[in-house]
Protein backbone atom coordinates (compact mmCIF):
# COMPACT_ATOMS: atom_id res chain seq x y z
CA UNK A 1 108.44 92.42 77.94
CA UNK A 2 108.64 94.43 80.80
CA UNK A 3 106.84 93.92 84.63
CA UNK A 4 104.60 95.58 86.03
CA UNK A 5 104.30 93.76 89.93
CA UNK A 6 100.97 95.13 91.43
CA UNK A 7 100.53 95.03 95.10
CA UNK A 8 97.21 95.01 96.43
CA UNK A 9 96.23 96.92 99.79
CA UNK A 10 95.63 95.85 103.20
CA UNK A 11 93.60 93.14 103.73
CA UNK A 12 92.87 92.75 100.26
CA UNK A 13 93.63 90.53 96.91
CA UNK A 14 95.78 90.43 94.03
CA UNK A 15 92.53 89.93 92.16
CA UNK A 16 91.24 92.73 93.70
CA UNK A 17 93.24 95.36 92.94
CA UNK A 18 93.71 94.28 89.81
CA UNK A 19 89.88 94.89 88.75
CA UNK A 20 90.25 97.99 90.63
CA UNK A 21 93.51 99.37 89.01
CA UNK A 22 92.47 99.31 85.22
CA UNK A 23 96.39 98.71 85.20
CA UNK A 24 95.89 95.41 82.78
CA UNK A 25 94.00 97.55 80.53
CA UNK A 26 97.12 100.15 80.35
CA UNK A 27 98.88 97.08 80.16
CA UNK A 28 97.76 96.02 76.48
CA UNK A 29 97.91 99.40 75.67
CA UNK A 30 101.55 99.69 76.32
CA UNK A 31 102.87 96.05 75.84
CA UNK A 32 104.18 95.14 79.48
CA UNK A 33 103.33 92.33 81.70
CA UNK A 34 101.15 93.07 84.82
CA UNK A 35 101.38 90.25 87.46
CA UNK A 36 99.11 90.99 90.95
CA UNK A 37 99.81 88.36 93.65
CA UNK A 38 98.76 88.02 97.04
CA UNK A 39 100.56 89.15 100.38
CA UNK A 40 101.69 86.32 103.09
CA UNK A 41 99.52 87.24 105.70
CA UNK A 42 95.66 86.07 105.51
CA UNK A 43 93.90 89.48 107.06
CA UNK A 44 90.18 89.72 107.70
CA UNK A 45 89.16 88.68 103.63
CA UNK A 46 92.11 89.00 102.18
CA UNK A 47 95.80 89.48 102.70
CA UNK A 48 98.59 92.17 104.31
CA UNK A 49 102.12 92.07 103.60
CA UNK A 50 104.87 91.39 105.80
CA UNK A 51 107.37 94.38 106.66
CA UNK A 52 109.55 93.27 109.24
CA UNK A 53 109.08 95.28 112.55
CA UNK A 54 106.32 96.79 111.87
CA UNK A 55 102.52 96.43 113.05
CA UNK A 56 100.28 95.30 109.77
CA UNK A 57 96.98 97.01 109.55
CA UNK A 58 95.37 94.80 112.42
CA UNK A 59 98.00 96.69 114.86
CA UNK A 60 99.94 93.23 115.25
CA UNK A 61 103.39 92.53 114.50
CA UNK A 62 103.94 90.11 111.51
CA UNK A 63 103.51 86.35 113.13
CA UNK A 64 106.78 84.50 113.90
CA UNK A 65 107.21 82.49 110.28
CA UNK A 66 105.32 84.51 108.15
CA UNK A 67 106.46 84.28 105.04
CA UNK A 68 109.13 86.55 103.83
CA UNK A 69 107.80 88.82 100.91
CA UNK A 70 110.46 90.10 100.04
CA UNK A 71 112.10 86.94 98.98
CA UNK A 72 108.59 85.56 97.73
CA UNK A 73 108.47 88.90 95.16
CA UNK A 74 111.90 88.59 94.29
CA UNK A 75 111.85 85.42 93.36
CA UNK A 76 108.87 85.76 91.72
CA UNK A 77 109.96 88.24 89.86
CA UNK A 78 113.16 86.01 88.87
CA UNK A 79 111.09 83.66 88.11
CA UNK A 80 109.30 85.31 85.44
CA UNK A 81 112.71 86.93 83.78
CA UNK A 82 113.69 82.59 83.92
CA UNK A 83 110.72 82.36 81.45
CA UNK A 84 112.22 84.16 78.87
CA UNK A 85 109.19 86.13 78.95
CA UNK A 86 110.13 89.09 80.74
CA UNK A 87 113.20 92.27 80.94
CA UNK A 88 114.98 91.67 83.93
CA UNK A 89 116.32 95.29 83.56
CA UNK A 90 112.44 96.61 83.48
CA UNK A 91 110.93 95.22 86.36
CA UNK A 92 108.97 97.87 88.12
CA UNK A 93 106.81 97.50 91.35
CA UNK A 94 103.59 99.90 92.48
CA UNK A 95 101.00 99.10 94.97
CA UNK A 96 98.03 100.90 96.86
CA UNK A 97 97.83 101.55 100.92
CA UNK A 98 99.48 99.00 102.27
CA UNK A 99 100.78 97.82 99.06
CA UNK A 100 102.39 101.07 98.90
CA UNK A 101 104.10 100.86 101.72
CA UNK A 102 105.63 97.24 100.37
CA UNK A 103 106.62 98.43 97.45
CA UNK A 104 108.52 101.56 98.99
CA UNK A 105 110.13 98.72 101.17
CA UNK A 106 111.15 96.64 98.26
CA UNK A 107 113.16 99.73 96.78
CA UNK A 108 115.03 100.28 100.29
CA UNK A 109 115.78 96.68 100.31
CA UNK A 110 115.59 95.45 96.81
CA UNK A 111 116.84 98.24 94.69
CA UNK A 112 119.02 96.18 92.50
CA UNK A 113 115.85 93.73 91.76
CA UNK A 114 113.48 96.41 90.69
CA UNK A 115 114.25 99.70 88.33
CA UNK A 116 111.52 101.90 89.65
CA UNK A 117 108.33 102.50 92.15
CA UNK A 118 105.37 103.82 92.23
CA UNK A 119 103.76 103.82 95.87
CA UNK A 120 99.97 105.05 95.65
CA UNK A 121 98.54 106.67 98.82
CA UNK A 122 101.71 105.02 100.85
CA UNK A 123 104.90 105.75 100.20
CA UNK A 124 107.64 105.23 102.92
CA UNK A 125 111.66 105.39 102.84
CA UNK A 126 112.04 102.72 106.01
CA UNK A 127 110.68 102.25 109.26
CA UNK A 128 109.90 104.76 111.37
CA UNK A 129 112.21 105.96 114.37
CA UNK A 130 111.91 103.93 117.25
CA UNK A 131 112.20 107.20 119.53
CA UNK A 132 110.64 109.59 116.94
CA UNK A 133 107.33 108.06 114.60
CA UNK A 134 107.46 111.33 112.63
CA UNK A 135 110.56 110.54 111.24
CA UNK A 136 111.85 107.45 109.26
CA UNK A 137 114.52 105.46 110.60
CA UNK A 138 117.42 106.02 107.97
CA UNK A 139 119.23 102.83 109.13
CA UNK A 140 116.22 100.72 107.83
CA UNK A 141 116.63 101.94 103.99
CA UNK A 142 119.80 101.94 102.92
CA UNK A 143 119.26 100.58 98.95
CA UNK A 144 122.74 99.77 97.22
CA UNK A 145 121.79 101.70 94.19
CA UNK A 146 119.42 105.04 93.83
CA UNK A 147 115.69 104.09 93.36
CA UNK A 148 113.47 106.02 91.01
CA UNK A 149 109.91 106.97 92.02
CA UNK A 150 107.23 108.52 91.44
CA UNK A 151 103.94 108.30 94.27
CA UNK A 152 100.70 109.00 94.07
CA UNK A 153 98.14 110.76 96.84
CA UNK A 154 95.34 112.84 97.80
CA UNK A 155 95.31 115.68 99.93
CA UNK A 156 91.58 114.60 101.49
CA UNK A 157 92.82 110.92 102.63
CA UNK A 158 92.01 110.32 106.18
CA UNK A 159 93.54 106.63 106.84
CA UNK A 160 97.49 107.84 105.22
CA UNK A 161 97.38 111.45 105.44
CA UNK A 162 100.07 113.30 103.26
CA UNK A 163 100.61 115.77 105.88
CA UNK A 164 101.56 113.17 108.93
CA UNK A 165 99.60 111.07 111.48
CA UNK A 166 97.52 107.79 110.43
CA UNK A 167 97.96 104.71 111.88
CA UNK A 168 99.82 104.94 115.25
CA UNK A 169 102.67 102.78 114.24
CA UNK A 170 103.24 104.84 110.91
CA UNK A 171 102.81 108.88 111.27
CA UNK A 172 105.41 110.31 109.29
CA UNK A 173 104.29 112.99 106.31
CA UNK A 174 104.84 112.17 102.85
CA UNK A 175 107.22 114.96 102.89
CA UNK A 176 109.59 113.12 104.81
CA UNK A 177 109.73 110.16 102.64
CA UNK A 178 110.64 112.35 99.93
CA UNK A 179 113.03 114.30 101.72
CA UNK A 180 114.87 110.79 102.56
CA UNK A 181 114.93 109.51 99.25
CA UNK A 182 115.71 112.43 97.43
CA UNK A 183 119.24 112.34 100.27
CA UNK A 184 119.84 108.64 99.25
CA UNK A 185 119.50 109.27 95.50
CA UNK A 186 121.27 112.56 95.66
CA UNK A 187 118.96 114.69 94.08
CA UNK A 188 119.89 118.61 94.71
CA UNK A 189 116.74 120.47 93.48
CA UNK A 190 113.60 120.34 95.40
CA UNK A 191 110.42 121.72 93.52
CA UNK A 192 106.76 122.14 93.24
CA UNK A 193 104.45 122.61 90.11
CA UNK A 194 100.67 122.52 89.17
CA UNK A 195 100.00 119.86 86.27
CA UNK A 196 96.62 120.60 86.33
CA UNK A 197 93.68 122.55 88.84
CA UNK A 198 93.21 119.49 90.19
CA UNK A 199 97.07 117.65 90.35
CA UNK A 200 100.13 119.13 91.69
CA UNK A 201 103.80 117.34 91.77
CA UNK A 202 106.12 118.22 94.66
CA UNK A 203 109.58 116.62 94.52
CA UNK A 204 113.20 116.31 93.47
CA UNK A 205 115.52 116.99 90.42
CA UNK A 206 119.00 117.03 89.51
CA UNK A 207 119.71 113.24 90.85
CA UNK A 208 122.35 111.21 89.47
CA UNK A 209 121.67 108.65 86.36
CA UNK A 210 117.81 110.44 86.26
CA UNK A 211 116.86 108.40 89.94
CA UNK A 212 114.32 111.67 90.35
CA UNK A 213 112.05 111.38 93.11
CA UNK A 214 108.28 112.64 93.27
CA UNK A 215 104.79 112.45 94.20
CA UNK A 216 102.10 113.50 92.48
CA UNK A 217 98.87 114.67 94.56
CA UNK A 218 95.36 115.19 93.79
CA UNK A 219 93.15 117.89 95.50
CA UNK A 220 90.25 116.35 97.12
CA UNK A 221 92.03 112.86 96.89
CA UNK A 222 91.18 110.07 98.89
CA UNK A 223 92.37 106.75 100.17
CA UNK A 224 92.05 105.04 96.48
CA UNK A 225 93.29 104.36 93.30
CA UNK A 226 91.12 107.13 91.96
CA UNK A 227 94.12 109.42 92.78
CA UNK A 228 96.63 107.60 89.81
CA UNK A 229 96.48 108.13 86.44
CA UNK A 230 98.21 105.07 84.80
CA UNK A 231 99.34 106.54 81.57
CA UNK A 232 101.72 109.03 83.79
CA UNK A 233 102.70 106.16 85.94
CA UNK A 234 103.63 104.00 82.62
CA UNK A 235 105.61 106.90 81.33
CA UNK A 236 107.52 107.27 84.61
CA UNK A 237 108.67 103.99 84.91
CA UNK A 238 109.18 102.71 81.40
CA UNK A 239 112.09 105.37 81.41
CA UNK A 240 114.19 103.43 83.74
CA UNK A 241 116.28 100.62 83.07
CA UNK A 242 118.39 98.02 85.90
């Protein structure tokens, strides 16, 4: 079957987001496996994740030893495949806030792991620039294959906001992230439509081997997983194979 990895926000739980996300309910729907583990880092009640170099939500740096989540999802994920239970070509990764942000990491780091993301209210393409936080460092996501994606925002969220700014040690726009991964994907097209009166989709077409790249935004959106709609996410990544 394929996997669905869920990544919970800042300072929250796997078991959390999981009640929050309706995502095992889509799950039965649709016949994939949904798995929603914990981050490294024990944060106020729950957990952050650990993205090296960069502040977690309590403004410090990852501890010395934390453990490495990238290798903990990966093998995880490997894990799973070893069961004979799950794709290994279908293994997809989406997370909220935080979450989001891990998940955008995994695909600059992890690309041949995972066949698509779907950041929600977080999307990144790397670190940002030491000299410049309104622009993301392209030397820190350099994936060895083009990453599919499609995010998910609102136009009304205050703690990420599409348009820039944030938390101090973040600040670039959504814009940007999609600017950079359309470049490493080689998409060509850049475009913007209204899905609904509510939803518009901003993003890029024409990419090689269908690695499109997009975000989908509600009006009035805020910081939450009220902004996805999990049928659309299902139907964006179940198209893409590793």
């Amino acid at each position: 079957m394929p996997l669905v990895i869920l990544l919970h926000g800042s300072t929250g739980t796997g078991a959390e987001i999981l009640r929050d996300s309706h995502l095992a309910d889509t799950a039965d729907r649709h016949g994939f496996v949904v798995i929603a583990p914990d981050g490294g880092i024990a944060a106020a009640h729950g957990f952050v994740w650990n993205i090296p170099g960069v502040p977690t939500v309590t403004g410090a740096l990852p501890p010395k030893g934390a453990r490495d989540d990238v290798a903990y999802l990966t093998g995880l994920a490997n894990r799973l495949v070893a069961t004979g239970c799950v794709d290994g070509t279908r293994i997809y990764v989406t997370g909220l806030s935080g979450g989001g942000r891990m998940a955008s990491w995994l695909g600059c780091v992890a690309a041949r792991r995972f066949a698509a993301i779907a950041p929600v209210v977080g999307l990144r393409a790397g670190r940002p620039l030491a000299s410049d936080r309104t622009q993301a460092d392209p030397a820190t996501c350099r994936p060895e294959v083009p990453m599919p994606l499609l995010a998910f925002a609102g136009d009304a969220d205050s703690t990420n906001p599409i348009s820039g700014g944030g938390a101090s040690y973040w600040q670039y726009a959504q814009s940007v992230a999609l600017q950079r991964w359309a470049m490493l994907n080689g998409c060509s097209q850049p475009y913007a439509r209204n899905l609904s009166a509510t939803i518009y989709e901003q993003g890029y077409a024409r990419c090689p081997d269908g690695a499109a790249v997009a975000a989908r935004v509600t009006r009035g959106g805020q910081h939450s997983w009220s902004v996805v709609d999990n049928e659309a996410m299902w139907t964006f990544l179940s198209r893409h194979r590793r």
